[in-house]
PDB file of N, CA and C in Angstrom:
ATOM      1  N   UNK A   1      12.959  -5.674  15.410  1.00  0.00           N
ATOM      2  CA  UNK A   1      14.327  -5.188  15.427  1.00  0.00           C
ATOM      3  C   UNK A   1      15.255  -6.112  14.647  1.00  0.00           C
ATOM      4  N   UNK A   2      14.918  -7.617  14.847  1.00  0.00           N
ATOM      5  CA  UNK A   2      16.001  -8.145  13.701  1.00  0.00           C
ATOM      6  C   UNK A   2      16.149  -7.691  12.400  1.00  0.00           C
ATOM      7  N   UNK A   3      14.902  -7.711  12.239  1.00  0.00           N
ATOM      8  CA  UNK A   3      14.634  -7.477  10.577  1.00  0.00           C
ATOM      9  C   UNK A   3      15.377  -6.486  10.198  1.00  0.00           C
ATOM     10  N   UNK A   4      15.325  -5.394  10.659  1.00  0.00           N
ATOM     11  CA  UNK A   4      16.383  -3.917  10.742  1.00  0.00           C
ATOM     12  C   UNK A   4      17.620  -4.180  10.601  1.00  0.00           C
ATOM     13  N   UNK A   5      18.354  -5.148  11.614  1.00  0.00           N
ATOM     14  CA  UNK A   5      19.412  -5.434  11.938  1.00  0.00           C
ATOM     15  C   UNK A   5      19.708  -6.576  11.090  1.00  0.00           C
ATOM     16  N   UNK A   6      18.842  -7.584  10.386  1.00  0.00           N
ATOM     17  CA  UNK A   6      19.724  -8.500   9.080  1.00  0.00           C
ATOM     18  C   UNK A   6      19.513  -7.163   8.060  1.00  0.00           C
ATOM     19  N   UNK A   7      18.949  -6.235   8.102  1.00  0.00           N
ATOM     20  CA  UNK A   7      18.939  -5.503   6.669  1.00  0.00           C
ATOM     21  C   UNK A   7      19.875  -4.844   6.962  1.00  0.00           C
ATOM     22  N   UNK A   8      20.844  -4.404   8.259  1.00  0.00           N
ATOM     23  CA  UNK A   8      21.755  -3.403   8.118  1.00  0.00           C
ATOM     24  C   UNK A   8      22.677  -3.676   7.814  1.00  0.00           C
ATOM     25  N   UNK A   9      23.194  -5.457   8.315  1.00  0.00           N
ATOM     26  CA  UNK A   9      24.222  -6.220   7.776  1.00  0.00           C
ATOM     27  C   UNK A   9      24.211  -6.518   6.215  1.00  0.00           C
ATOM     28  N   UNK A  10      23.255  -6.532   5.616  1.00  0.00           N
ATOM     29  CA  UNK A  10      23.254  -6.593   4.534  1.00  0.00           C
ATOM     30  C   UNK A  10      23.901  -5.210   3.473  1.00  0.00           C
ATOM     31  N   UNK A  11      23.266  -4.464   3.994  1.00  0.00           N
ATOM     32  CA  UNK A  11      23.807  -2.717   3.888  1.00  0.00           C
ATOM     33  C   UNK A  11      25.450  -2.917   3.927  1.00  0.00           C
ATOM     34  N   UNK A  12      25.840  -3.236   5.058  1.00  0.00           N
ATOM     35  CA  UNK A  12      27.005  -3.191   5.303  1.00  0.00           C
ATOM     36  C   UNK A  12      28.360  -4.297   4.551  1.00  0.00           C
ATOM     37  N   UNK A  13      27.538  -5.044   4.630  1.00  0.00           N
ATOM     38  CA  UNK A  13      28.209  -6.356   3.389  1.00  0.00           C
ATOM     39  C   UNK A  13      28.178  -5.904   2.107  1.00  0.00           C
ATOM     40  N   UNK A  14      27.225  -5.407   1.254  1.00  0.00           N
ATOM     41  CA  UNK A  14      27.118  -4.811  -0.067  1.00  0.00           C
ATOM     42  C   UNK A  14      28.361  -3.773   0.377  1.00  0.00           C
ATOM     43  N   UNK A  15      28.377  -2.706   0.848  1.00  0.00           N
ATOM     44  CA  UNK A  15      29.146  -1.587   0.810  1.00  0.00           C
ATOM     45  C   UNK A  15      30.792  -2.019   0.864  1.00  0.00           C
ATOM     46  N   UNK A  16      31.190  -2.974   1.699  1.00  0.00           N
ATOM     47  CA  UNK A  16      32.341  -3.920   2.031  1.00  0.00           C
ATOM     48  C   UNK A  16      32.686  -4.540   0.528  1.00  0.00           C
ATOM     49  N   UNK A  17      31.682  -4.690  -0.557  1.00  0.00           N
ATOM     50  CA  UNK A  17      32.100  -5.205  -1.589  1.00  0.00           C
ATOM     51  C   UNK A  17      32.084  -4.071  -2.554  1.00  0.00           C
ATOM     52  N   UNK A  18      31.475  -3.226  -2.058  1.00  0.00           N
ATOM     53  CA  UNK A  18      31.954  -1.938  -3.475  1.00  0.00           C
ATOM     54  C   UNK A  18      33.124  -1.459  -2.727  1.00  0.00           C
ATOM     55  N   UNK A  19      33.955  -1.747  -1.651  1.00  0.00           N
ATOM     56  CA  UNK A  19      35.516  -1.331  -1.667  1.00  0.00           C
ATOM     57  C   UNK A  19      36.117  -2.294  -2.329  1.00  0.00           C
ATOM     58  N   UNK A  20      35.686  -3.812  -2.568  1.00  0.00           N
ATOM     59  CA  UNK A  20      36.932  -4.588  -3.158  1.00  0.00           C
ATOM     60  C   UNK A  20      36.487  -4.571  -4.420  1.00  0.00           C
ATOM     61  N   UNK A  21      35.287  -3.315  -5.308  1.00  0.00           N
ATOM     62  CA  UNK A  21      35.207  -3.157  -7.070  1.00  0.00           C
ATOM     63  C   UNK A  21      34.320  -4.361  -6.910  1.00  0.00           C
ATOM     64  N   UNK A  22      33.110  -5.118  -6.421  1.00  0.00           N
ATOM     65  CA  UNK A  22      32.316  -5.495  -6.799  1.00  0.00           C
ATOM     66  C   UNK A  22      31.217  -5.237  -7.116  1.00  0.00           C
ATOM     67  N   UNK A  23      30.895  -4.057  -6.808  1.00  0.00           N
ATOM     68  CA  UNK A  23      29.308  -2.898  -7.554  1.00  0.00           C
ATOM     69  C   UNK A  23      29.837  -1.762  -7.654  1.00  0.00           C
ATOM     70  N   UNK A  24      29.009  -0.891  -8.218  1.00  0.00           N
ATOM     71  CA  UNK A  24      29.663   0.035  -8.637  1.00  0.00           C
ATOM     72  C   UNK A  24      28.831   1.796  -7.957  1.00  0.00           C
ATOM     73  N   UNK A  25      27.769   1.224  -6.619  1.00  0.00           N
ATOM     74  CA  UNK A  25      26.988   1.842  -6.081  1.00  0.00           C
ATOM     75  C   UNK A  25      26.954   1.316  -4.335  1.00  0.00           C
ATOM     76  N   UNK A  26      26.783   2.013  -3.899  1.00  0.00           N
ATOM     77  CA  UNK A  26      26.323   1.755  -2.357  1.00  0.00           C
ATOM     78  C   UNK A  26      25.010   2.002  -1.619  1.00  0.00           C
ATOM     79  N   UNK A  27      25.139   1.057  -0.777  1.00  0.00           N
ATOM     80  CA  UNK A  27      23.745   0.851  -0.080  1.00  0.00           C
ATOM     81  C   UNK A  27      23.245   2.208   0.998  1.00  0.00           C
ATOM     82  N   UNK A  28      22.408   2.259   1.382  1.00  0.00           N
ATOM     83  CA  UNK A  28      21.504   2.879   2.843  1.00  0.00           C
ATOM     84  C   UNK A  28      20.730   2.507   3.509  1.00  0.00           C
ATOM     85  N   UNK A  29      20.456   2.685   4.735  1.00  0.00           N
ATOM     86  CA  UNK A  29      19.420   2.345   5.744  1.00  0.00           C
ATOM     87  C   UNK A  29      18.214   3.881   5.035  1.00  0.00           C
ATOM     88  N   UNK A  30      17.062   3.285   4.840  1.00  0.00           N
ATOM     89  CA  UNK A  30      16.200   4.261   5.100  1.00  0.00           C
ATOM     90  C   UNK A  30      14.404   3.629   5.882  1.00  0.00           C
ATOM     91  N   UNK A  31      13.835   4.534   5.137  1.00  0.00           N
ATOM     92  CA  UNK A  31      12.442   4.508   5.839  1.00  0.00           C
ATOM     93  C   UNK A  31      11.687   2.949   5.685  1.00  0.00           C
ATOM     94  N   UNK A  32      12.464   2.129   5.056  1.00  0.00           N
ATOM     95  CA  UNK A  32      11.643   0.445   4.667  1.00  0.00           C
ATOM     96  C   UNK A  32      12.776  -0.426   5.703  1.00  0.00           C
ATOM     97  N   UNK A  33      13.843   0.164   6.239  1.00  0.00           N
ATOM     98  CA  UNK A  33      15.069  -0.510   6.412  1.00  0.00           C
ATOM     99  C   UNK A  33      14.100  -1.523   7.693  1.00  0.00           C
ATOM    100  N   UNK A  34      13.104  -1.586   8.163  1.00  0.00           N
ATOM    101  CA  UNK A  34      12.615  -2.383   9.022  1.00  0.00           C
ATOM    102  C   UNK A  34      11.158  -3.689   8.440  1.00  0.00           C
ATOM    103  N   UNK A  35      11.340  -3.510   7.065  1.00  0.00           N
ATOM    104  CA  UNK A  35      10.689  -4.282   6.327  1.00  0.00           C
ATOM    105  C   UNK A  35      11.082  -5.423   5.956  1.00  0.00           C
ATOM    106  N   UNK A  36      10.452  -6.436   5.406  1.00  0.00           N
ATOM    107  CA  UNK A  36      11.466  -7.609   4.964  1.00  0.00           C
ATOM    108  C   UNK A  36      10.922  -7.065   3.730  1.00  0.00           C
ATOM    109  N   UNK A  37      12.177  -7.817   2.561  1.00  0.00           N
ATOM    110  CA  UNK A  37      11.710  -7.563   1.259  1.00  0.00           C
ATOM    111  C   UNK A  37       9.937  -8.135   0.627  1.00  0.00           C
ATOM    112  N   UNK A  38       9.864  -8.760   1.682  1.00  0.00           N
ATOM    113  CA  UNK A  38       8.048  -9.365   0.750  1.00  0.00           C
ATOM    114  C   UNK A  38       7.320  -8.403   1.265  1.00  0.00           C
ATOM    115  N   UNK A  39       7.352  -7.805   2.784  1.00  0.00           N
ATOM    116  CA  UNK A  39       6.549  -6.955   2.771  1.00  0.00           C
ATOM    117  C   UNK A  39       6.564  -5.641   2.223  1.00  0.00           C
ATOM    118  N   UNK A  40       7.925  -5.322   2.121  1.00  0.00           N
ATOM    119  CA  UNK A  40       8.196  -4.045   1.002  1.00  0.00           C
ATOM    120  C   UNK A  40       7.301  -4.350  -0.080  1.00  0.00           C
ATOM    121  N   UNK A  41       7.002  -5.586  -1.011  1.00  0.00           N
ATOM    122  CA  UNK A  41       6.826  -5.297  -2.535  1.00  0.00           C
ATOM    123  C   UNK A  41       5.178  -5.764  -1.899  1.00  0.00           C
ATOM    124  N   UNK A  42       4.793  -5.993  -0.846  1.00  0.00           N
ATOM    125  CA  UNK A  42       3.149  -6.128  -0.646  1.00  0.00           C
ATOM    126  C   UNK A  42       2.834  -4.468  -0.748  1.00  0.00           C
ATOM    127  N   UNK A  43       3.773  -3.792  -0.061  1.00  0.00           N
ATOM    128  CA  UNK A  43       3.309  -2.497   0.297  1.00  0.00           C
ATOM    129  C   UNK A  43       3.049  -1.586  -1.108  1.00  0.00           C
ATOM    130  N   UNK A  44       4.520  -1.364  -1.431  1.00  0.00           N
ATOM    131  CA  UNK A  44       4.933  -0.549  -2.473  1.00  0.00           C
ATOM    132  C   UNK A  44       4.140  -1.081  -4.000  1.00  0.00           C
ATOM    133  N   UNK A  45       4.001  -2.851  -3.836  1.00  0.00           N
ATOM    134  CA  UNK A  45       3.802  -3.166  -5.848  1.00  0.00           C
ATOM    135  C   UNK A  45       2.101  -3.003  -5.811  1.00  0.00           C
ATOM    136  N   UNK A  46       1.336  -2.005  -5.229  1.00  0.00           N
ATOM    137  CA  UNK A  46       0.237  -2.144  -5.232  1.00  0.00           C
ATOM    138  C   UNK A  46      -0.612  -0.630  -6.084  1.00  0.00           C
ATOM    139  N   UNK A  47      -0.986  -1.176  -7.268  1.00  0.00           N
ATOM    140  CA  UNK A  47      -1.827  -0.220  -8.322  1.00  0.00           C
ATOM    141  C   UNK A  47      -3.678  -0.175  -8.099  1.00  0.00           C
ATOM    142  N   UNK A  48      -3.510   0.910  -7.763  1.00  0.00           N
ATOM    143  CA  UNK A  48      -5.190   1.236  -7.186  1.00  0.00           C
ATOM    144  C   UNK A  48      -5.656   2.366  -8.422  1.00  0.00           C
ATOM    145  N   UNK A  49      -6.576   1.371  -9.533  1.00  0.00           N
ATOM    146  CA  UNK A  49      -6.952   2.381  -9.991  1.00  0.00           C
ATOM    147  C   UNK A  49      -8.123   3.033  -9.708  1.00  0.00           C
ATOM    148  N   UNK A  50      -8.716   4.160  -9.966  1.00  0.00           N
ATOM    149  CA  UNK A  50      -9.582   5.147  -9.770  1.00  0.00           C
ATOM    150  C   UNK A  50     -11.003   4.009  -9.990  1.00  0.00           C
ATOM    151  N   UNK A  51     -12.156   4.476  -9.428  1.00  0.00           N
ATOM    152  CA  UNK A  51     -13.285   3.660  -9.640  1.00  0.00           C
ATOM    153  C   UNK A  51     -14.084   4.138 -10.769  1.00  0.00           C
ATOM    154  N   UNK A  52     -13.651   5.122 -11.237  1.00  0.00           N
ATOM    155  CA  UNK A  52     -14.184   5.699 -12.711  1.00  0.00           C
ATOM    156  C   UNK A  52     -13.823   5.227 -13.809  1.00  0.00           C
ATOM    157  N   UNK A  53     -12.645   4.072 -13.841  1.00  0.00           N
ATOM    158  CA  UNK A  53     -11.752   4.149 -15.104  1.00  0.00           C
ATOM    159  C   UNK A  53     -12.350   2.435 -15.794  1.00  0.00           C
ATOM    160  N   UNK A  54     -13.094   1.937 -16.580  1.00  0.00           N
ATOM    161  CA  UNK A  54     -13.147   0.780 -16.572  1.00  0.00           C
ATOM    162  C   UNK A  54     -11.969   0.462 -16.625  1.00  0.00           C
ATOM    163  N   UNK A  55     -11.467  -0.792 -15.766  1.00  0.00           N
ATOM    164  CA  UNK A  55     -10.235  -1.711 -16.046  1.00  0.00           C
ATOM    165  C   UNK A  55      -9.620  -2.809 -17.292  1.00  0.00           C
ATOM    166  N   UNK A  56     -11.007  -2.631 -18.087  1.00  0.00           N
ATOM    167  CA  UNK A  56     -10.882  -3.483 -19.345  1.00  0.00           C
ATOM    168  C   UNK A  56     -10.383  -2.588 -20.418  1.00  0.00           C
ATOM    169  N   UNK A  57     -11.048  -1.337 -20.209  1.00  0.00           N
ATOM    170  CA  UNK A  57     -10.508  -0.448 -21.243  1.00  0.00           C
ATOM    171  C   UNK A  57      -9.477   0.449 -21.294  1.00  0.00           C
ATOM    172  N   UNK A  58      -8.718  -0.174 -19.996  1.00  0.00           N
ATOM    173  CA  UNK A  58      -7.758   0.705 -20.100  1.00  0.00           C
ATOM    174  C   UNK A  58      -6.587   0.452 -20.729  1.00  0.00           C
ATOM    175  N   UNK A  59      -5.581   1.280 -21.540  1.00  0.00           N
ATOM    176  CA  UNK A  59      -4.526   1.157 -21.976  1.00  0.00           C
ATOM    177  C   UNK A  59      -2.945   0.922 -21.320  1.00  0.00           C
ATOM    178  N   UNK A  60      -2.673  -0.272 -21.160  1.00  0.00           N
ATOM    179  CA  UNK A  60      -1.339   0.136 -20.167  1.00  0.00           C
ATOM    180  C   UNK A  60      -0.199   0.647 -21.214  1.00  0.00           C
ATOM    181  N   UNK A  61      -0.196   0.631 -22.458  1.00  0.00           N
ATOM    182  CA  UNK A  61       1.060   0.860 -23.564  1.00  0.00           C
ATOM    183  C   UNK A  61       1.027   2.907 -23.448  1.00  0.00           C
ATOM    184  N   UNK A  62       0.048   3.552 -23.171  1.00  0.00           N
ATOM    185  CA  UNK A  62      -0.173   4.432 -23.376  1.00  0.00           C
ATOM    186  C   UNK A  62       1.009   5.680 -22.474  1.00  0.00           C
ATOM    187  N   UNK A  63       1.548   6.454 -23.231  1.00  0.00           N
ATOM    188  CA  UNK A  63       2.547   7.473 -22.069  1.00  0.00           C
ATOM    189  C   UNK A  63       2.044   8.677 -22.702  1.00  0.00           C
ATOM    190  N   UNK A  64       1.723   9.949 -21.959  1.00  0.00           N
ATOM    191  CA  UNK A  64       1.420  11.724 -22.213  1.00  0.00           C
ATOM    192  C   UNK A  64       2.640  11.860 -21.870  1.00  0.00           C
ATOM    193  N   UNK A  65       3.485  12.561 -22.330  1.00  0.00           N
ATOM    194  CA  UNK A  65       4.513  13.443 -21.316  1.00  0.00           C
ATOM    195  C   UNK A  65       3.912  14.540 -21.378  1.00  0.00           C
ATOM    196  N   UNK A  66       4.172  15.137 -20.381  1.00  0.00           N
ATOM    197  CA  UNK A  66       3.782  16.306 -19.434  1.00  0.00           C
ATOM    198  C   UNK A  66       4.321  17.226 -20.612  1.00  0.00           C
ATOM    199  N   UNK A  67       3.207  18.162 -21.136  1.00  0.00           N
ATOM    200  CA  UNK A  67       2.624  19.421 -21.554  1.00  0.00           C
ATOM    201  C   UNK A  67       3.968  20.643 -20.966  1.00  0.00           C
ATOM    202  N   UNK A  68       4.520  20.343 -19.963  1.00  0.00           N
ATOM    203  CA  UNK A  68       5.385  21.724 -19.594  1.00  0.00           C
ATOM    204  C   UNK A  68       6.445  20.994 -19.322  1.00  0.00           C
ATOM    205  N   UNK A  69       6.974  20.087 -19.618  1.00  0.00           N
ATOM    206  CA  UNK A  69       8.286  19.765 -19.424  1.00  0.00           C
ATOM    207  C   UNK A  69       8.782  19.629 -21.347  1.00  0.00           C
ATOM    208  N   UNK A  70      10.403  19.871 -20.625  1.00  0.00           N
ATOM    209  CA  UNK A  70      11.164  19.258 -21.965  1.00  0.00           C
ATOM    210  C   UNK A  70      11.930  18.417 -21.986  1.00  0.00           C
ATOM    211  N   UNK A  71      11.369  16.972 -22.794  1.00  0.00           N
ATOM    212  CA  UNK A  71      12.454  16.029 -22.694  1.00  0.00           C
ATOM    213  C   UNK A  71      13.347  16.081 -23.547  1.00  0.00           C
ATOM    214  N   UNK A  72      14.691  15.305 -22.902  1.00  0.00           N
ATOM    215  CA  UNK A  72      15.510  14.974 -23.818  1.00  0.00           C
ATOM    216  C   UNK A  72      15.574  13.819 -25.108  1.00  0.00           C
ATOM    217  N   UNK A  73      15.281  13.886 -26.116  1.00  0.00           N
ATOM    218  CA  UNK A  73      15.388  12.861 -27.132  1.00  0.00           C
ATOM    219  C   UNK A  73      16.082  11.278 -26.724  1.00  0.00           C
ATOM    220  N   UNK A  74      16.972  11.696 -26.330  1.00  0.00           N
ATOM    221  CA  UNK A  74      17.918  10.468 -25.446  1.00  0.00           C
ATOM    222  C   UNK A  74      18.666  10.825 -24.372  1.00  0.00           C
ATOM    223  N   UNK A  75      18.763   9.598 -23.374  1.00  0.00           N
ATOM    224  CA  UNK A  75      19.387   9.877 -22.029  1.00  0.00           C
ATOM    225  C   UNK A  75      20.326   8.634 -22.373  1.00  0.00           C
TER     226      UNK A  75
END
């Protein structure tokens, strides 16, 4: 429960400073709000690739865009 509760104060301090124009976005409590940040990025920064793919040969520079979408040139 602390952990929740320093993250809500934190929530609440960020938001306290986008009224006096110091960010330009506001915070939320959601579904991690009981995480500390290390265990968030243990959870979330974790890449499992397939056991088919050698890992040496794979390309990380490589992007497909999706066949049925249309992008915009620039955002």
């Amino acid at each position: 429960r602390s952990i929740w509760e320093t993250n809500l104060a934190k929530i609440h301090q960020h938001n306290l400073e986008v009224d006096l124009g110091m960010h330009s976005y506001t915070l939320g409590m959601n579904q991690f709000g009981d995480m500390t940040h290390e265990e968030f990025k243990k959870q979330m920064n974790i890449l499992k690739m397939p056991d088919n793919i050698e890992k040496n040969n794979f390309n990380h520079r490589s992007f497909f865009a999706p066949s049925n979408v249309i992008v915009p040139k620039a955002v």
